[in-house]
C-alpha atoms as a PDB file:
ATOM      1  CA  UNK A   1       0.000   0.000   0.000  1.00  0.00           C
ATOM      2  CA  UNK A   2       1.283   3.512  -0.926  1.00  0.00           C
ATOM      3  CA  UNK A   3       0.631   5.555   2.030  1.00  0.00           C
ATOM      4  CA  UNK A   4       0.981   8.897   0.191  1.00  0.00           C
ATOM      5  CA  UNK A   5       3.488   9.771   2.824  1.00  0.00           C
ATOM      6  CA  UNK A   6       6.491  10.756  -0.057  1.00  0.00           C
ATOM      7  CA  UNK A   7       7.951  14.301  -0.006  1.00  0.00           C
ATOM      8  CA  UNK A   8       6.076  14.781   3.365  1.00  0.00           C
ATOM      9  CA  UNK A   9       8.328  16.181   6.572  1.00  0.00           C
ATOM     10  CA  UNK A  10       8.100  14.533   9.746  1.00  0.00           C
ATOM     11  CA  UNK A  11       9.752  16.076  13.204  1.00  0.00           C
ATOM     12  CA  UNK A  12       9.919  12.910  15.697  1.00  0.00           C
ATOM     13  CA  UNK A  13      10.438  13.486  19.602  1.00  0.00           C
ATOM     14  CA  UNK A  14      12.737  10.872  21.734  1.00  0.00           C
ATOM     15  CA  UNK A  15      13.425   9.309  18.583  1.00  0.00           C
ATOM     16  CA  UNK A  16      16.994   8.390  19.591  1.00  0.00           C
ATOM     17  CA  UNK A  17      16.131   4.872  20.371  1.00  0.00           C
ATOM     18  CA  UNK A  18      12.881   2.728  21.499  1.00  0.00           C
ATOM     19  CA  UNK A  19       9.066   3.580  19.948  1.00  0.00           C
ATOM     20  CA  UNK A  20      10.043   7.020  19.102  1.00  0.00           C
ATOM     21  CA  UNK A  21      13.284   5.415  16.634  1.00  0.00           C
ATOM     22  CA  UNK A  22      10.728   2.683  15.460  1.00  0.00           C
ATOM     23  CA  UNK A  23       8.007   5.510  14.339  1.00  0.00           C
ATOM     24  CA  UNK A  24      10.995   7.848  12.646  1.00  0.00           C
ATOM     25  CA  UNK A  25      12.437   5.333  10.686  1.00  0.00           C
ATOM     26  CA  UNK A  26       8.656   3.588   9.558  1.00  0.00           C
ATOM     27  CA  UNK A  27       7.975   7.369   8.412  1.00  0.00           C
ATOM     28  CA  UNK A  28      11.773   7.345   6.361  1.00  0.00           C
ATOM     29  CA  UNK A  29      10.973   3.733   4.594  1.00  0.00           C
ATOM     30  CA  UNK A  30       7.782   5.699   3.361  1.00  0.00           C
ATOM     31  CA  UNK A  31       9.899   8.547   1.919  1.00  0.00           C
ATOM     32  CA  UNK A  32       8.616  10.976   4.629  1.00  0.00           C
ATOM     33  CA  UNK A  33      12.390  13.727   5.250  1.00  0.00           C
ATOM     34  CA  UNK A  34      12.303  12.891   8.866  1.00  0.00           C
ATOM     35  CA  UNK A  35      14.208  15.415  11.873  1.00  0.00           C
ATOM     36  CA  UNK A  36      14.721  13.555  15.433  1.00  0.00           C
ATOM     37  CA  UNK A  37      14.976  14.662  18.486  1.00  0.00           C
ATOM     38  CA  UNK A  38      16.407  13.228  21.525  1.00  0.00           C
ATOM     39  CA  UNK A  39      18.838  14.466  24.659  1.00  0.00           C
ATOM     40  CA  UNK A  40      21.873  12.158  23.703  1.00  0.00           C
ATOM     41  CA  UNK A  41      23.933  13.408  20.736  1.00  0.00           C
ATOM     42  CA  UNK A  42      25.976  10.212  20.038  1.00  0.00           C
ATOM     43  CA  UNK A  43      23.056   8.020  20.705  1.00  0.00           C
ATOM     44  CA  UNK A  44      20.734  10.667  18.243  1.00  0.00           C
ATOM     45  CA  UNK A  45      24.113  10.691  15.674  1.00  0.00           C
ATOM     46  CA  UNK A  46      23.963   7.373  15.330  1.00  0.00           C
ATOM     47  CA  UNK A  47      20.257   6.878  14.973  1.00  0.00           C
ATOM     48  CA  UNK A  48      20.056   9.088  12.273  1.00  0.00           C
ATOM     49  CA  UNK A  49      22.947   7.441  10.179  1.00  0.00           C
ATOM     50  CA  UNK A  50      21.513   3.860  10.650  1.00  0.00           C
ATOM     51  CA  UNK A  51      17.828   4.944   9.822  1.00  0.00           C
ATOM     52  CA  UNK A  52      19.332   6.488   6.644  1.00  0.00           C
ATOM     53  CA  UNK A  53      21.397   3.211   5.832  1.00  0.00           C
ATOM     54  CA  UNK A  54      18.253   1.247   5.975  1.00  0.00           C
ATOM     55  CA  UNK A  55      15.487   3.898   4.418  1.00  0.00           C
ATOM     56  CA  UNK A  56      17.923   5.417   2.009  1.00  0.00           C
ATOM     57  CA  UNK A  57      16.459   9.264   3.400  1.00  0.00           C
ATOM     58  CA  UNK A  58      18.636  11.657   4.713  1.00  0.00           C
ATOM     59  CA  UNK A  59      17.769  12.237   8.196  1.00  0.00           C
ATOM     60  CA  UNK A  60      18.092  15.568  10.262  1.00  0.00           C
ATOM     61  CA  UNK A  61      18.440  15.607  13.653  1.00  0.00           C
ATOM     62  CA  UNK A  62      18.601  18.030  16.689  1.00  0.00           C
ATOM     63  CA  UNK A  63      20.246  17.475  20.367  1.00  0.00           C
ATOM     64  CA  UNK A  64      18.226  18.390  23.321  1.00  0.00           C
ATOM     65  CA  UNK A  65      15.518  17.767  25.721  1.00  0.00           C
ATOM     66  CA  UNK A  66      12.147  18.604  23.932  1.00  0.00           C
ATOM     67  CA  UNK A  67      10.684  18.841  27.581  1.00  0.00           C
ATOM     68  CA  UNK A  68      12.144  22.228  27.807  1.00  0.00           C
ATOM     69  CA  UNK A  69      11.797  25.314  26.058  1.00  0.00           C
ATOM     70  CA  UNK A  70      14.985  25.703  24.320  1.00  0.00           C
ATOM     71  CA  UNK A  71      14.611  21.764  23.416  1.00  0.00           C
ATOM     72  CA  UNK A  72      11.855  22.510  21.763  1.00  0.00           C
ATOM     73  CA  UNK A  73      12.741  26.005  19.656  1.00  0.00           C
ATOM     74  CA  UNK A  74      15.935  24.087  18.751  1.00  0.00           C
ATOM     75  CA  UNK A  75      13.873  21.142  16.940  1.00  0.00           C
ATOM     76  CA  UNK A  76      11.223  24.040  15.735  1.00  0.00           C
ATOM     77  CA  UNK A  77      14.020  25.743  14.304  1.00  0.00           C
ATOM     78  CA  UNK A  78      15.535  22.172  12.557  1.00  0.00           C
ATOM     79  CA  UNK A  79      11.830  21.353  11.073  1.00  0.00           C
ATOM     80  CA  UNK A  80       9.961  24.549  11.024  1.00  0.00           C
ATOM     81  CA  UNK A  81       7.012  23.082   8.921  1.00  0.00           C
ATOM     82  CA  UNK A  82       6.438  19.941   9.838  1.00  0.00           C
ATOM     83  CA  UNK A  83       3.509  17.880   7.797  1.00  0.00           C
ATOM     84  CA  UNK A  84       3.881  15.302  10.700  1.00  0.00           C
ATOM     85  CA  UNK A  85       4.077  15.883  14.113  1.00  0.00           C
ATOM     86  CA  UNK A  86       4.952  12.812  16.331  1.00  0.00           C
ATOM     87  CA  UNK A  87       5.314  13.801  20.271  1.00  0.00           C
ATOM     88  CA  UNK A  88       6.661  11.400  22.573  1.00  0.00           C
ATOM     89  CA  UNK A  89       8.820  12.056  25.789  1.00  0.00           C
ATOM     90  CA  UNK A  90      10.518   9.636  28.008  1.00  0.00           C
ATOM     91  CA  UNK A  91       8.026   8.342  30.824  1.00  0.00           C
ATOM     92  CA  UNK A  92       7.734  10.137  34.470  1.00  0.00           C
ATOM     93  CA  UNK A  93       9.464   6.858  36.724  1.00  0.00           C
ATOM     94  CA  UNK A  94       7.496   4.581  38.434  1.00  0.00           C
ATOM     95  CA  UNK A  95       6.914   4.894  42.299  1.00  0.00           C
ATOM     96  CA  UNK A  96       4.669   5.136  45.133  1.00  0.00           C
ATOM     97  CA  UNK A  97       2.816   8.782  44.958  1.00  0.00           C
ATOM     98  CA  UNK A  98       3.297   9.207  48.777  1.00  0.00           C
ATOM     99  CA  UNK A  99       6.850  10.198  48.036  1.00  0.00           C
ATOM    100  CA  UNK A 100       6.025  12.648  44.877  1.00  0.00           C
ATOM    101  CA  UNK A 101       6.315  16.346  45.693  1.00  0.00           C
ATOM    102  CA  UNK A 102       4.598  18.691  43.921  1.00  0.00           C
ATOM    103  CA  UNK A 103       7.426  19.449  41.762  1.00  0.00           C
ATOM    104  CA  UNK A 104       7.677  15.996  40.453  1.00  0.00           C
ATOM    105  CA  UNK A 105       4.068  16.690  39.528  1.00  0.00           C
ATOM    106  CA  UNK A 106       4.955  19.435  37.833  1.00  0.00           C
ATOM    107  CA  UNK A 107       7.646  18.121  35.863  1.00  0.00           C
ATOM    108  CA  UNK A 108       5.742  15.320  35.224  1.00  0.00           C
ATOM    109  CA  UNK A 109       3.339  17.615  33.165  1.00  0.00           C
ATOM    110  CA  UNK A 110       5.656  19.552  31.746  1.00  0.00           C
ATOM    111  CA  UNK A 111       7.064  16.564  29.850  1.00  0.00           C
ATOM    112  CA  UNK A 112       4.304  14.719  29.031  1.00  0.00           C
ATOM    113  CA  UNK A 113       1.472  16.833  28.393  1.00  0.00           C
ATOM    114  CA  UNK A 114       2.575  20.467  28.173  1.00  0.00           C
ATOM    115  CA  UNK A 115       5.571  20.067  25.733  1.00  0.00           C
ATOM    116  CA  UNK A 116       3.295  18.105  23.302  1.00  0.00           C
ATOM    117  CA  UNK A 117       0.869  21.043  23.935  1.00  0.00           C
ATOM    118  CA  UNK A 118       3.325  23.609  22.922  1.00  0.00           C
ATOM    119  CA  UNK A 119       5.159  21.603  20.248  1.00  0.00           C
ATOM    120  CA  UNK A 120       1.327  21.389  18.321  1.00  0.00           C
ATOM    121  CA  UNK A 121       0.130  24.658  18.925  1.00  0.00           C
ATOM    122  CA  UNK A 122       3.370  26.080  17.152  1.00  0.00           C
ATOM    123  CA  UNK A 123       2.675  23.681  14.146  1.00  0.00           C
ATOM    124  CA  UNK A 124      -1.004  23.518  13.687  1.00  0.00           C
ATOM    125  CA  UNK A 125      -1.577  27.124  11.587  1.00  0.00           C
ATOM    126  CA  UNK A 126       1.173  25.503   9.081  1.00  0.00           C
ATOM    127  CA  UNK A 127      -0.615  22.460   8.701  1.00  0.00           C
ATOM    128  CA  UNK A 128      -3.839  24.069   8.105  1.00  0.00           C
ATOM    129  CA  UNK A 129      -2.623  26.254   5.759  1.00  0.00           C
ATOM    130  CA  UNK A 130      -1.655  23.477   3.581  1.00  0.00           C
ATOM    131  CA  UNK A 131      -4.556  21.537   4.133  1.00  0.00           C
ATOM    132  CA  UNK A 132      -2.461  18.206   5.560  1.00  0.00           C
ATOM    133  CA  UNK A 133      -1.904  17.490   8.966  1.00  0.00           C
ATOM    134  CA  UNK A 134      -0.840  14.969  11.156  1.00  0.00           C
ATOM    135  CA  UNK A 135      -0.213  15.134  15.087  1.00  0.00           C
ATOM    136  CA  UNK A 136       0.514  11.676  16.612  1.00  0.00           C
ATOM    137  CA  UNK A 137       0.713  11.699  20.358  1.00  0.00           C
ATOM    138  CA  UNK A 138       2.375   8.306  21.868  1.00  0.00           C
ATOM    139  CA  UNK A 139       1.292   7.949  25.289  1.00  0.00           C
ATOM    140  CA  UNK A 140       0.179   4.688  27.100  1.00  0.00           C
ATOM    141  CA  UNK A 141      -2.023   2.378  27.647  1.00  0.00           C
ATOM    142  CA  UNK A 142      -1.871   3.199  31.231  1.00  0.00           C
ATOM    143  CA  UNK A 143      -4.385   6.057  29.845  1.00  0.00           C
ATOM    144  CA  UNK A 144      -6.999   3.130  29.184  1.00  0.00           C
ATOM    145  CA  UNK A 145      -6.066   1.237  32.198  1.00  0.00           C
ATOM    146  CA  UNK A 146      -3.841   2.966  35.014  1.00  0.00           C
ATOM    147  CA  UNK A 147      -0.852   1.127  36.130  1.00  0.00           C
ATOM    148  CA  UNK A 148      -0.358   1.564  40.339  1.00  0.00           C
ATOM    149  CA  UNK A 149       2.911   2.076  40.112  1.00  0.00           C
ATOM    150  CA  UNK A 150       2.847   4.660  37.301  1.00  0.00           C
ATOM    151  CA  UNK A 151       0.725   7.251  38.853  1.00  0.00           C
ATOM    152  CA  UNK A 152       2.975  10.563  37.606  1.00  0.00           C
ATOM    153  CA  UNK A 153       2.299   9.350  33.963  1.00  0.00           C
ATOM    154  CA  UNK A 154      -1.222   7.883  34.143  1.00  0.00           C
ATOM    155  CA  UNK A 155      -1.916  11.575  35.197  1.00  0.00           C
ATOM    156  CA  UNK A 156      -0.219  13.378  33.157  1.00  0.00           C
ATOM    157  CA  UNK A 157      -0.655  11.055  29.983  1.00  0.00           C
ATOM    158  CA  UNK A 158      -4.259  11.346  30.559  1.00  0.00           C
ATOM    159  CA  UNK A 159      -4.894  15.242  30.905  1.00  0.00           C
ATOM    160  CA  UNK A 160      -2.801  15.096  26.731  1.00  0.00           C
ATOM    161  CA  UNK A 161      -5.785  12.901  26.035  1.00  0.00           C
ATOM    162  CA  UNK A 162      -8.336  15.180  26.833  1.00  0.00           C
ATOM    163  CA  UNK A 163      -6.720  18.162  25.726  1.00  0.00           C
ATOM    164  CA  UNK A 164      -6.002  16.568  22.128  1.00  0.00           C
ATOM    165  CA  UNK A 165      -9.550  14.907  22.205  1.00  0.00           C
ATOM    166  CA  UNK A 166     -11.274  18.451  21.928  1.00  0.00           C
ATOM    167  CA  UNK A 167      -8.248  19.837  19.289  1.00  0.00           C
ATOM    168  CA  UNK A 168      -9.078  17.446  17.427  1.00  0.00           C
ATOM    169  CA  UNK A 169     -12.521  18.189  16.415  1.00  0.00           C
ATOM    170  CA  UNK A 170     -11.607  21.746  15.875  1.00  0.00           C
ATOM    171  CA  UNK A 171      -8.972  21.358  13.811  1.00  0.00           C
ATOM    172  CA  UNK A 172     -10.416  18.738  11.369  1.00  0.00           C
ATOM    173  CA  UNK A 173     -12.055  20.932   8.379  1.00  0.00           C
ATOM    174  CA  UNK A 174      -8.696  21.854   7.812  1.00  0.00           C
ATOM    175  CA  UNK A 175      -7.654  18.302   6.975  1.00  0.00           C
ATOM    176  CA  UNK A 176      -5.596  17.986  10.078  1.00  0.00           C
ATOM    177  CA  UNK A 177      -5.892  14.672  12.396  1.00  0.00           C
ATOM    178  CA  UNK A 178      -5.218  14.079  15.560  1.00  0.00           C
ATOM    179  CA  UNK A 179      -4.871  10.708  17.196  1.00  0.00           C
ATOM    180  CA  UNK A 180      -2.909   8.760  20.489  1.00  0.00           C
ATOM    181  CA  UNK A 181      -0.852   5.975  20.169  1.00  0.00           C
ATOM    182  CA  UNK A 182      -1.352   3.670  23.780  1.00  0.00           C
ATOM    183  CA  UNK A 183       1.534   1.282  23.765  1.00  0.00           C
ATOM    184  CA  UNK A 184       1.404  -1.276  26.041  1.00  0.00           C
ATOM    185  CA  UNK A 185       4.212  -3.892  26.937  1.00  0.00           C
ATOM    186  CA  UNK A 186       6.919  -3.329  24.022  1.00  0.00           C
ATOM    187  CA  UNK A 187      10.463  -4.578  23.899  1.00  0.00           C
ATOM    188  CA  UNK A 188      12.356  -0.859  25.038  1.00  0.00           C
ATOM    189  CA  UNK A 189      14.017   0.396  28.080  1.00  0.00           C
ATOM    190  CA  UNK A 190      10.468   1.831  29.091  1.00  0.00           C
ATOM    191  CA  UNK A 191       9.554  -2.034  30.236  1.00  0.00           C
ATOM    192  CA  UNK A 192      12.466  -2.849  31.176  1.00  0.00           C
ATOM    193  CA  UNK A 193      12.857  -0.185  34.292  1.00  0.00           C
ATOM    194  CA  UNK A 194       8.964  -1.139  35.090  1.00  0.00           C
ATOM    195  CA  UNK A 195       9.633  -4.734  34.972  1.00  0.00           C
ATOM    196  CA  UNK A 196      12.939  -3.703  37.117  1.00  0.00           C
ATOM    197  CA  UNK A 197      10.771  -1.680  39.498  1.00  0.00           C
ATOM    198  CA  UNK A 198       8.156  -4.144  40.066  1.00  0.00           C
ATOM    199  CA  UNK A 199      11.324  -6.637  40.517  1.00  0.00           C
ATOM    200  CA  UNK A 200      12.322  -4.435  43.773  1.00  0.00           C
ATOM    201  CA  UNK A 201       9.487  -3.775  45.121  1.00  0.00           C
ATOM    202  CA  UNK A 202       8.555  -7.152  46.018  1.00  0.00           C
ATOM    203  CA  UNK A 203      12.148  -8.967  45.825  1.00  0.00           C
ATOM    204  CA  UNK A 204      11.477 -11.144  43.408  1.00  0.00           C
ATOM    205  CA  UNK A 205      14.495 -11.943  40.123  1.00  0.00           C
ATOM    206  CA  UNK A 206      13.074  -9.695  37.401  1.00  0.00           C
ATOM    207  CA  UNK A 207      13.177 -12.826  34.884  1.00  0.00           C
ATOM    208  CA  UNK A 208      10.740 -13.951  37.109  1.00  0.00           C
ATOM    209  CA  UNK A 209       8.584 -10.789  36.983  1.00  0.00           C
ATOM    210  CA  UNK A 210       9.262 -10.440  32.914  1.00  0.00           C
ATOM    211  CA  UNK A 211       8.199 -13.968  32.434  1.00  0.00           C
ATOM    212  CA  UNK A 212       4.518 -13.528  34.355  1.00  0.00           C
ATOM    213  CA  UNK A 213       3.965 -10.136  32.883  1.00  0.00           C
ATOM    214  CA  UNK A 214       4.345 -12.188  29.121  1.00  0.00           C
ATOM    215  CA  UNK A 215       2.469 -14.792  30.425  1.00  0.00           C
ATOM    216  CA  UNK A 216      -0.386 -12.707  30.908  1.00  0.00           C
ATOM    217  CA  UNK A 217      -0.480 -11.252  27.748  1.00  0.00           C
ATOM    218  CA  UNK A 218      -3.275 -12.635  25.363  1.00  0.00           C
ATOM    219  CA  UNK A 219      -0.599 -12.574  22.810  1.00  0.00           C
ATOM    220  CA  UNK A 220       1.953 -14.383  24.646  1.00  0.00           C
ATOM    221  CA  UNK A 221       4.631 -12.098  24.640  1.00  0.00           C
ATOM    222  CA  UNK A 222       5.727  -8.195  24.044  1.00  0.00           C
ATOM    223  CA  UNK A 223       5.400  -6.019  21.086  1.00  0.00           C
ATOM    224  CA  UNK A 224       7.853  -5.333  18.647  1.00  0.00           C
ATOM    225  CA  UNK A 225       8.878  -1.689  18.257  1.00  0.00           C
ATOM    226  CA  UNK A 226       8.398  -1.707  14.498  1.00  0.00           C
ATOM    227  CA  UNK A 227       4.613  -3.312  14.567  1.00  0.00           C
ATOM    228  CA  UNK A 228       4.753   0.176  16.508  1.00  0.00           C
ATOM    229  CA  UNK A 229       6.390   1.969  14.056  1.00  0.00           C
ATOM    230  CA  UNK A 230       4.035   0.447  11.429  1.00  0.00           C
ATOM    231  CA  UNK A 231       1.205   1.558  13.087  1.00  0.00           C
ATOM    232  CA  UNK A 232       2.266   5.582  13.433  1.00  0.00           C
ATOM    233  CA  UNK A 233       2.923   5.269   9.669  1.00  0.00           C
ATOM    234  CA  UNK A 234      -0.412   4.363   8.558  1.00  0.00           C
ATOM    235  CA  UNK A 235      -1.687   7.428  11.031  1.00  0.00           C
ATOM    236  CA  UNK A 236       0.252   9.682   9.200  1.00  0.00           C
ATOM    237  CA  UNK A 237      -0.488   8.651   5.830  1.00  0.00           C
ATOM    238  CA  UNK A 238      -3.331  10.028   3.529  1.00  0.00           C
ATOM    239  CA  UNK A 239      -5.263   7.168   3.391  1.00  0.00           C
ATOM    240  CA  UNK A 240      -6.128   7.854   7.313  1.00  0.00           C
ATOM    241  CA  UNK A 241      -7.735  10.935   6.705  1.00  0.00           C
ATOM    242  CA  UNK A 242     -10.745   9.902   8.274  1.00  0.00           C
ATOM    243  CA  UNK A 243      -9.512   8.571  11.562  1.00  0.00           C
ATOM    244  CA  UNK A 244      -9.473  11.708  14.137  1.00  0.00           C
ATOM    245  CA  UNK A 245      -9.507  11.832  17.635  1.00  0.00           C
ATOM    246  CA  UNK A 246      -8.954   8.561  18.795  1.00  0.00           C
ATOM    247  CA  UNK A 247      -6.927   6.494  20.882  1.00  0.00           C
ATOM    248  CA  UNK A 248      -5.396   3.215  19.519  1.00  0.00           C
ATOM    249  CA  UNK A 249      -4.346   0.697  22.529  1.00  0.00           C
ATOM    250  CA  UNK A 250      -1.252  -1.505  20.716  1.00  0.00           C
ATOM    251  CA  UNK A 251      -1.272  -4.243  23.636  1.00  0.00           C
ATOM    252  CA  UNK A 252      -1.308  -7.524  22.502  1.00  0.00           C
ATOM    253  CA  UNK A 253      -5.275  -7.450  23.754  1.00  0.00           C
ATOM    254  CA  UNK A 254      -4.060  -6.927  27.141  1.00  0.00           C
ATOM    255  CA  UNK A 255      -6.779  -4.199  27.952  1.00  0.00           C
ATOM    256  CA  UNK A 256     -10.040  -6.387  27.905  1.00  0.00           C
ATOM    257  CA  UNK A 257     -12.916  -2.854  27.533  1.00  0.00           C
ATOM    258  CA  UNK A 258     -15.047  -2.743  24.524  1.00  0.00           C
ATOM    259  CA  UNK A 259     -14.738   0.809  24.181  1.00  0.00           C
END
């Protein structure tokens, strides 16, 4: 299927490594000129030179945390006119929300709902101007069904879902779409400091812990970054122009709502 997606641009958040990398280079194999984003230079460096290796696009790239202001003017700046937005930020760490100040809070929502606030708002008069939008949020499936020990993001996450929910609607007679990717258990360093988290709280060997959590998986086992990838593509593409305001749970059937 030719997702229409050739010629577009694409600025990626966190895209140094994990679902972020997996989305970037899906959008590069469709011909999409992709910019990353992501705090470690090497890391980002290298990212960029094996996406273009694979995809045969070039690849830009900008160094710096997107959570913060000047992150985020630096990667404005690198991709001013982005047809596709993709916003991602690294996860607030697990913990018990007795010991969360208020400035955890706070950062909390700065990185995971305010920055992809700010990032869209300074993109979305572009996109309507051309008539071709795309924002992609990746948040979690903790938004569908909280996860105790990930309080900081199941808040945060979840206030980016409501905000984007109403955006959504007003922004779609100009041929812009919003919609939330919910990851659930995928193979990154994300589930790997939960697994390790859950592993220390009750004392247990985390291959222990990582072989229960599979078990209870419908599927079995945990997602593959590039079904991930896969998935943000065909968001961003033309042919899912009528898809808007939704949020699409990638859990292996994990989370057992209708709705």
């Amino acid at each position: 299927m030719d997702l229409g997606l050739t010629g577009k641009t694409a600025l990626v958040c966190a895209a140094s490594k994990g679902l972020g990398r997996a989305c970037a280079e899906a959008l590069a194999a469709e011909g999409c000129a992709v910019t990353i984003t992501a705090r470690d230079e090497a890391q980002l460096i290298a990212t960029a030179r094996e996406i273009e290796a694979k995809t045969g696009q070039k690849v830009g790239y900008v160094a710096g945390d997107i959570t913060t202001e000047e992150g985020q003017a630096a990667a404005l700046l690198a991709c001013p006119t982005p047809d596709i937005m993709v916003n991602n930020a690294g996860g607030p760490p697990p913990g018990d929300f007795r010991d969360w100040s208020r400035d955890d809070w706070i950062k909390a929502l700065d990185a995971n709902m305010l920055t992809a606030i700010m990032l869209s708002k300074a993109v979305v008069d572009g996109m309507a101007a051309r008539k071709f939008g795309r924002i992609i949020n990746i948040t979690s499936a903790a938004v569908k069904a909280p996860i105790e020990l990930l309080g900081l993001s199941n808040g945060s996450r979840a206030g980016l879902t409501g905000f984007m929910a109403g955006l959504a609607r007003q922004l779609a007679g100009d041929g812009i779409t919003i919609n939330n990717l919910l990851p659930g258990p995928f193979e990154t360093d994300r589930l790997k400091s939960t697994l390790g988290a859950v592993a220390d709280k009750t004392g247990r060997p985390i291959a222990d812990v990582r072989a229960e959590r599979m078990a209870q998986n419908p599927a079995g086992r945990f997602g593959d970054p590039v079904e991930f990838g896969a998935a943000c593509a065909f968001l961003a593409s033309d042919k899912a122009g009528f898809i808007n305001g939704q949020n699409l749970v990638l859990d292996g059937g994990a989370f057992r709502g209708t709705l």
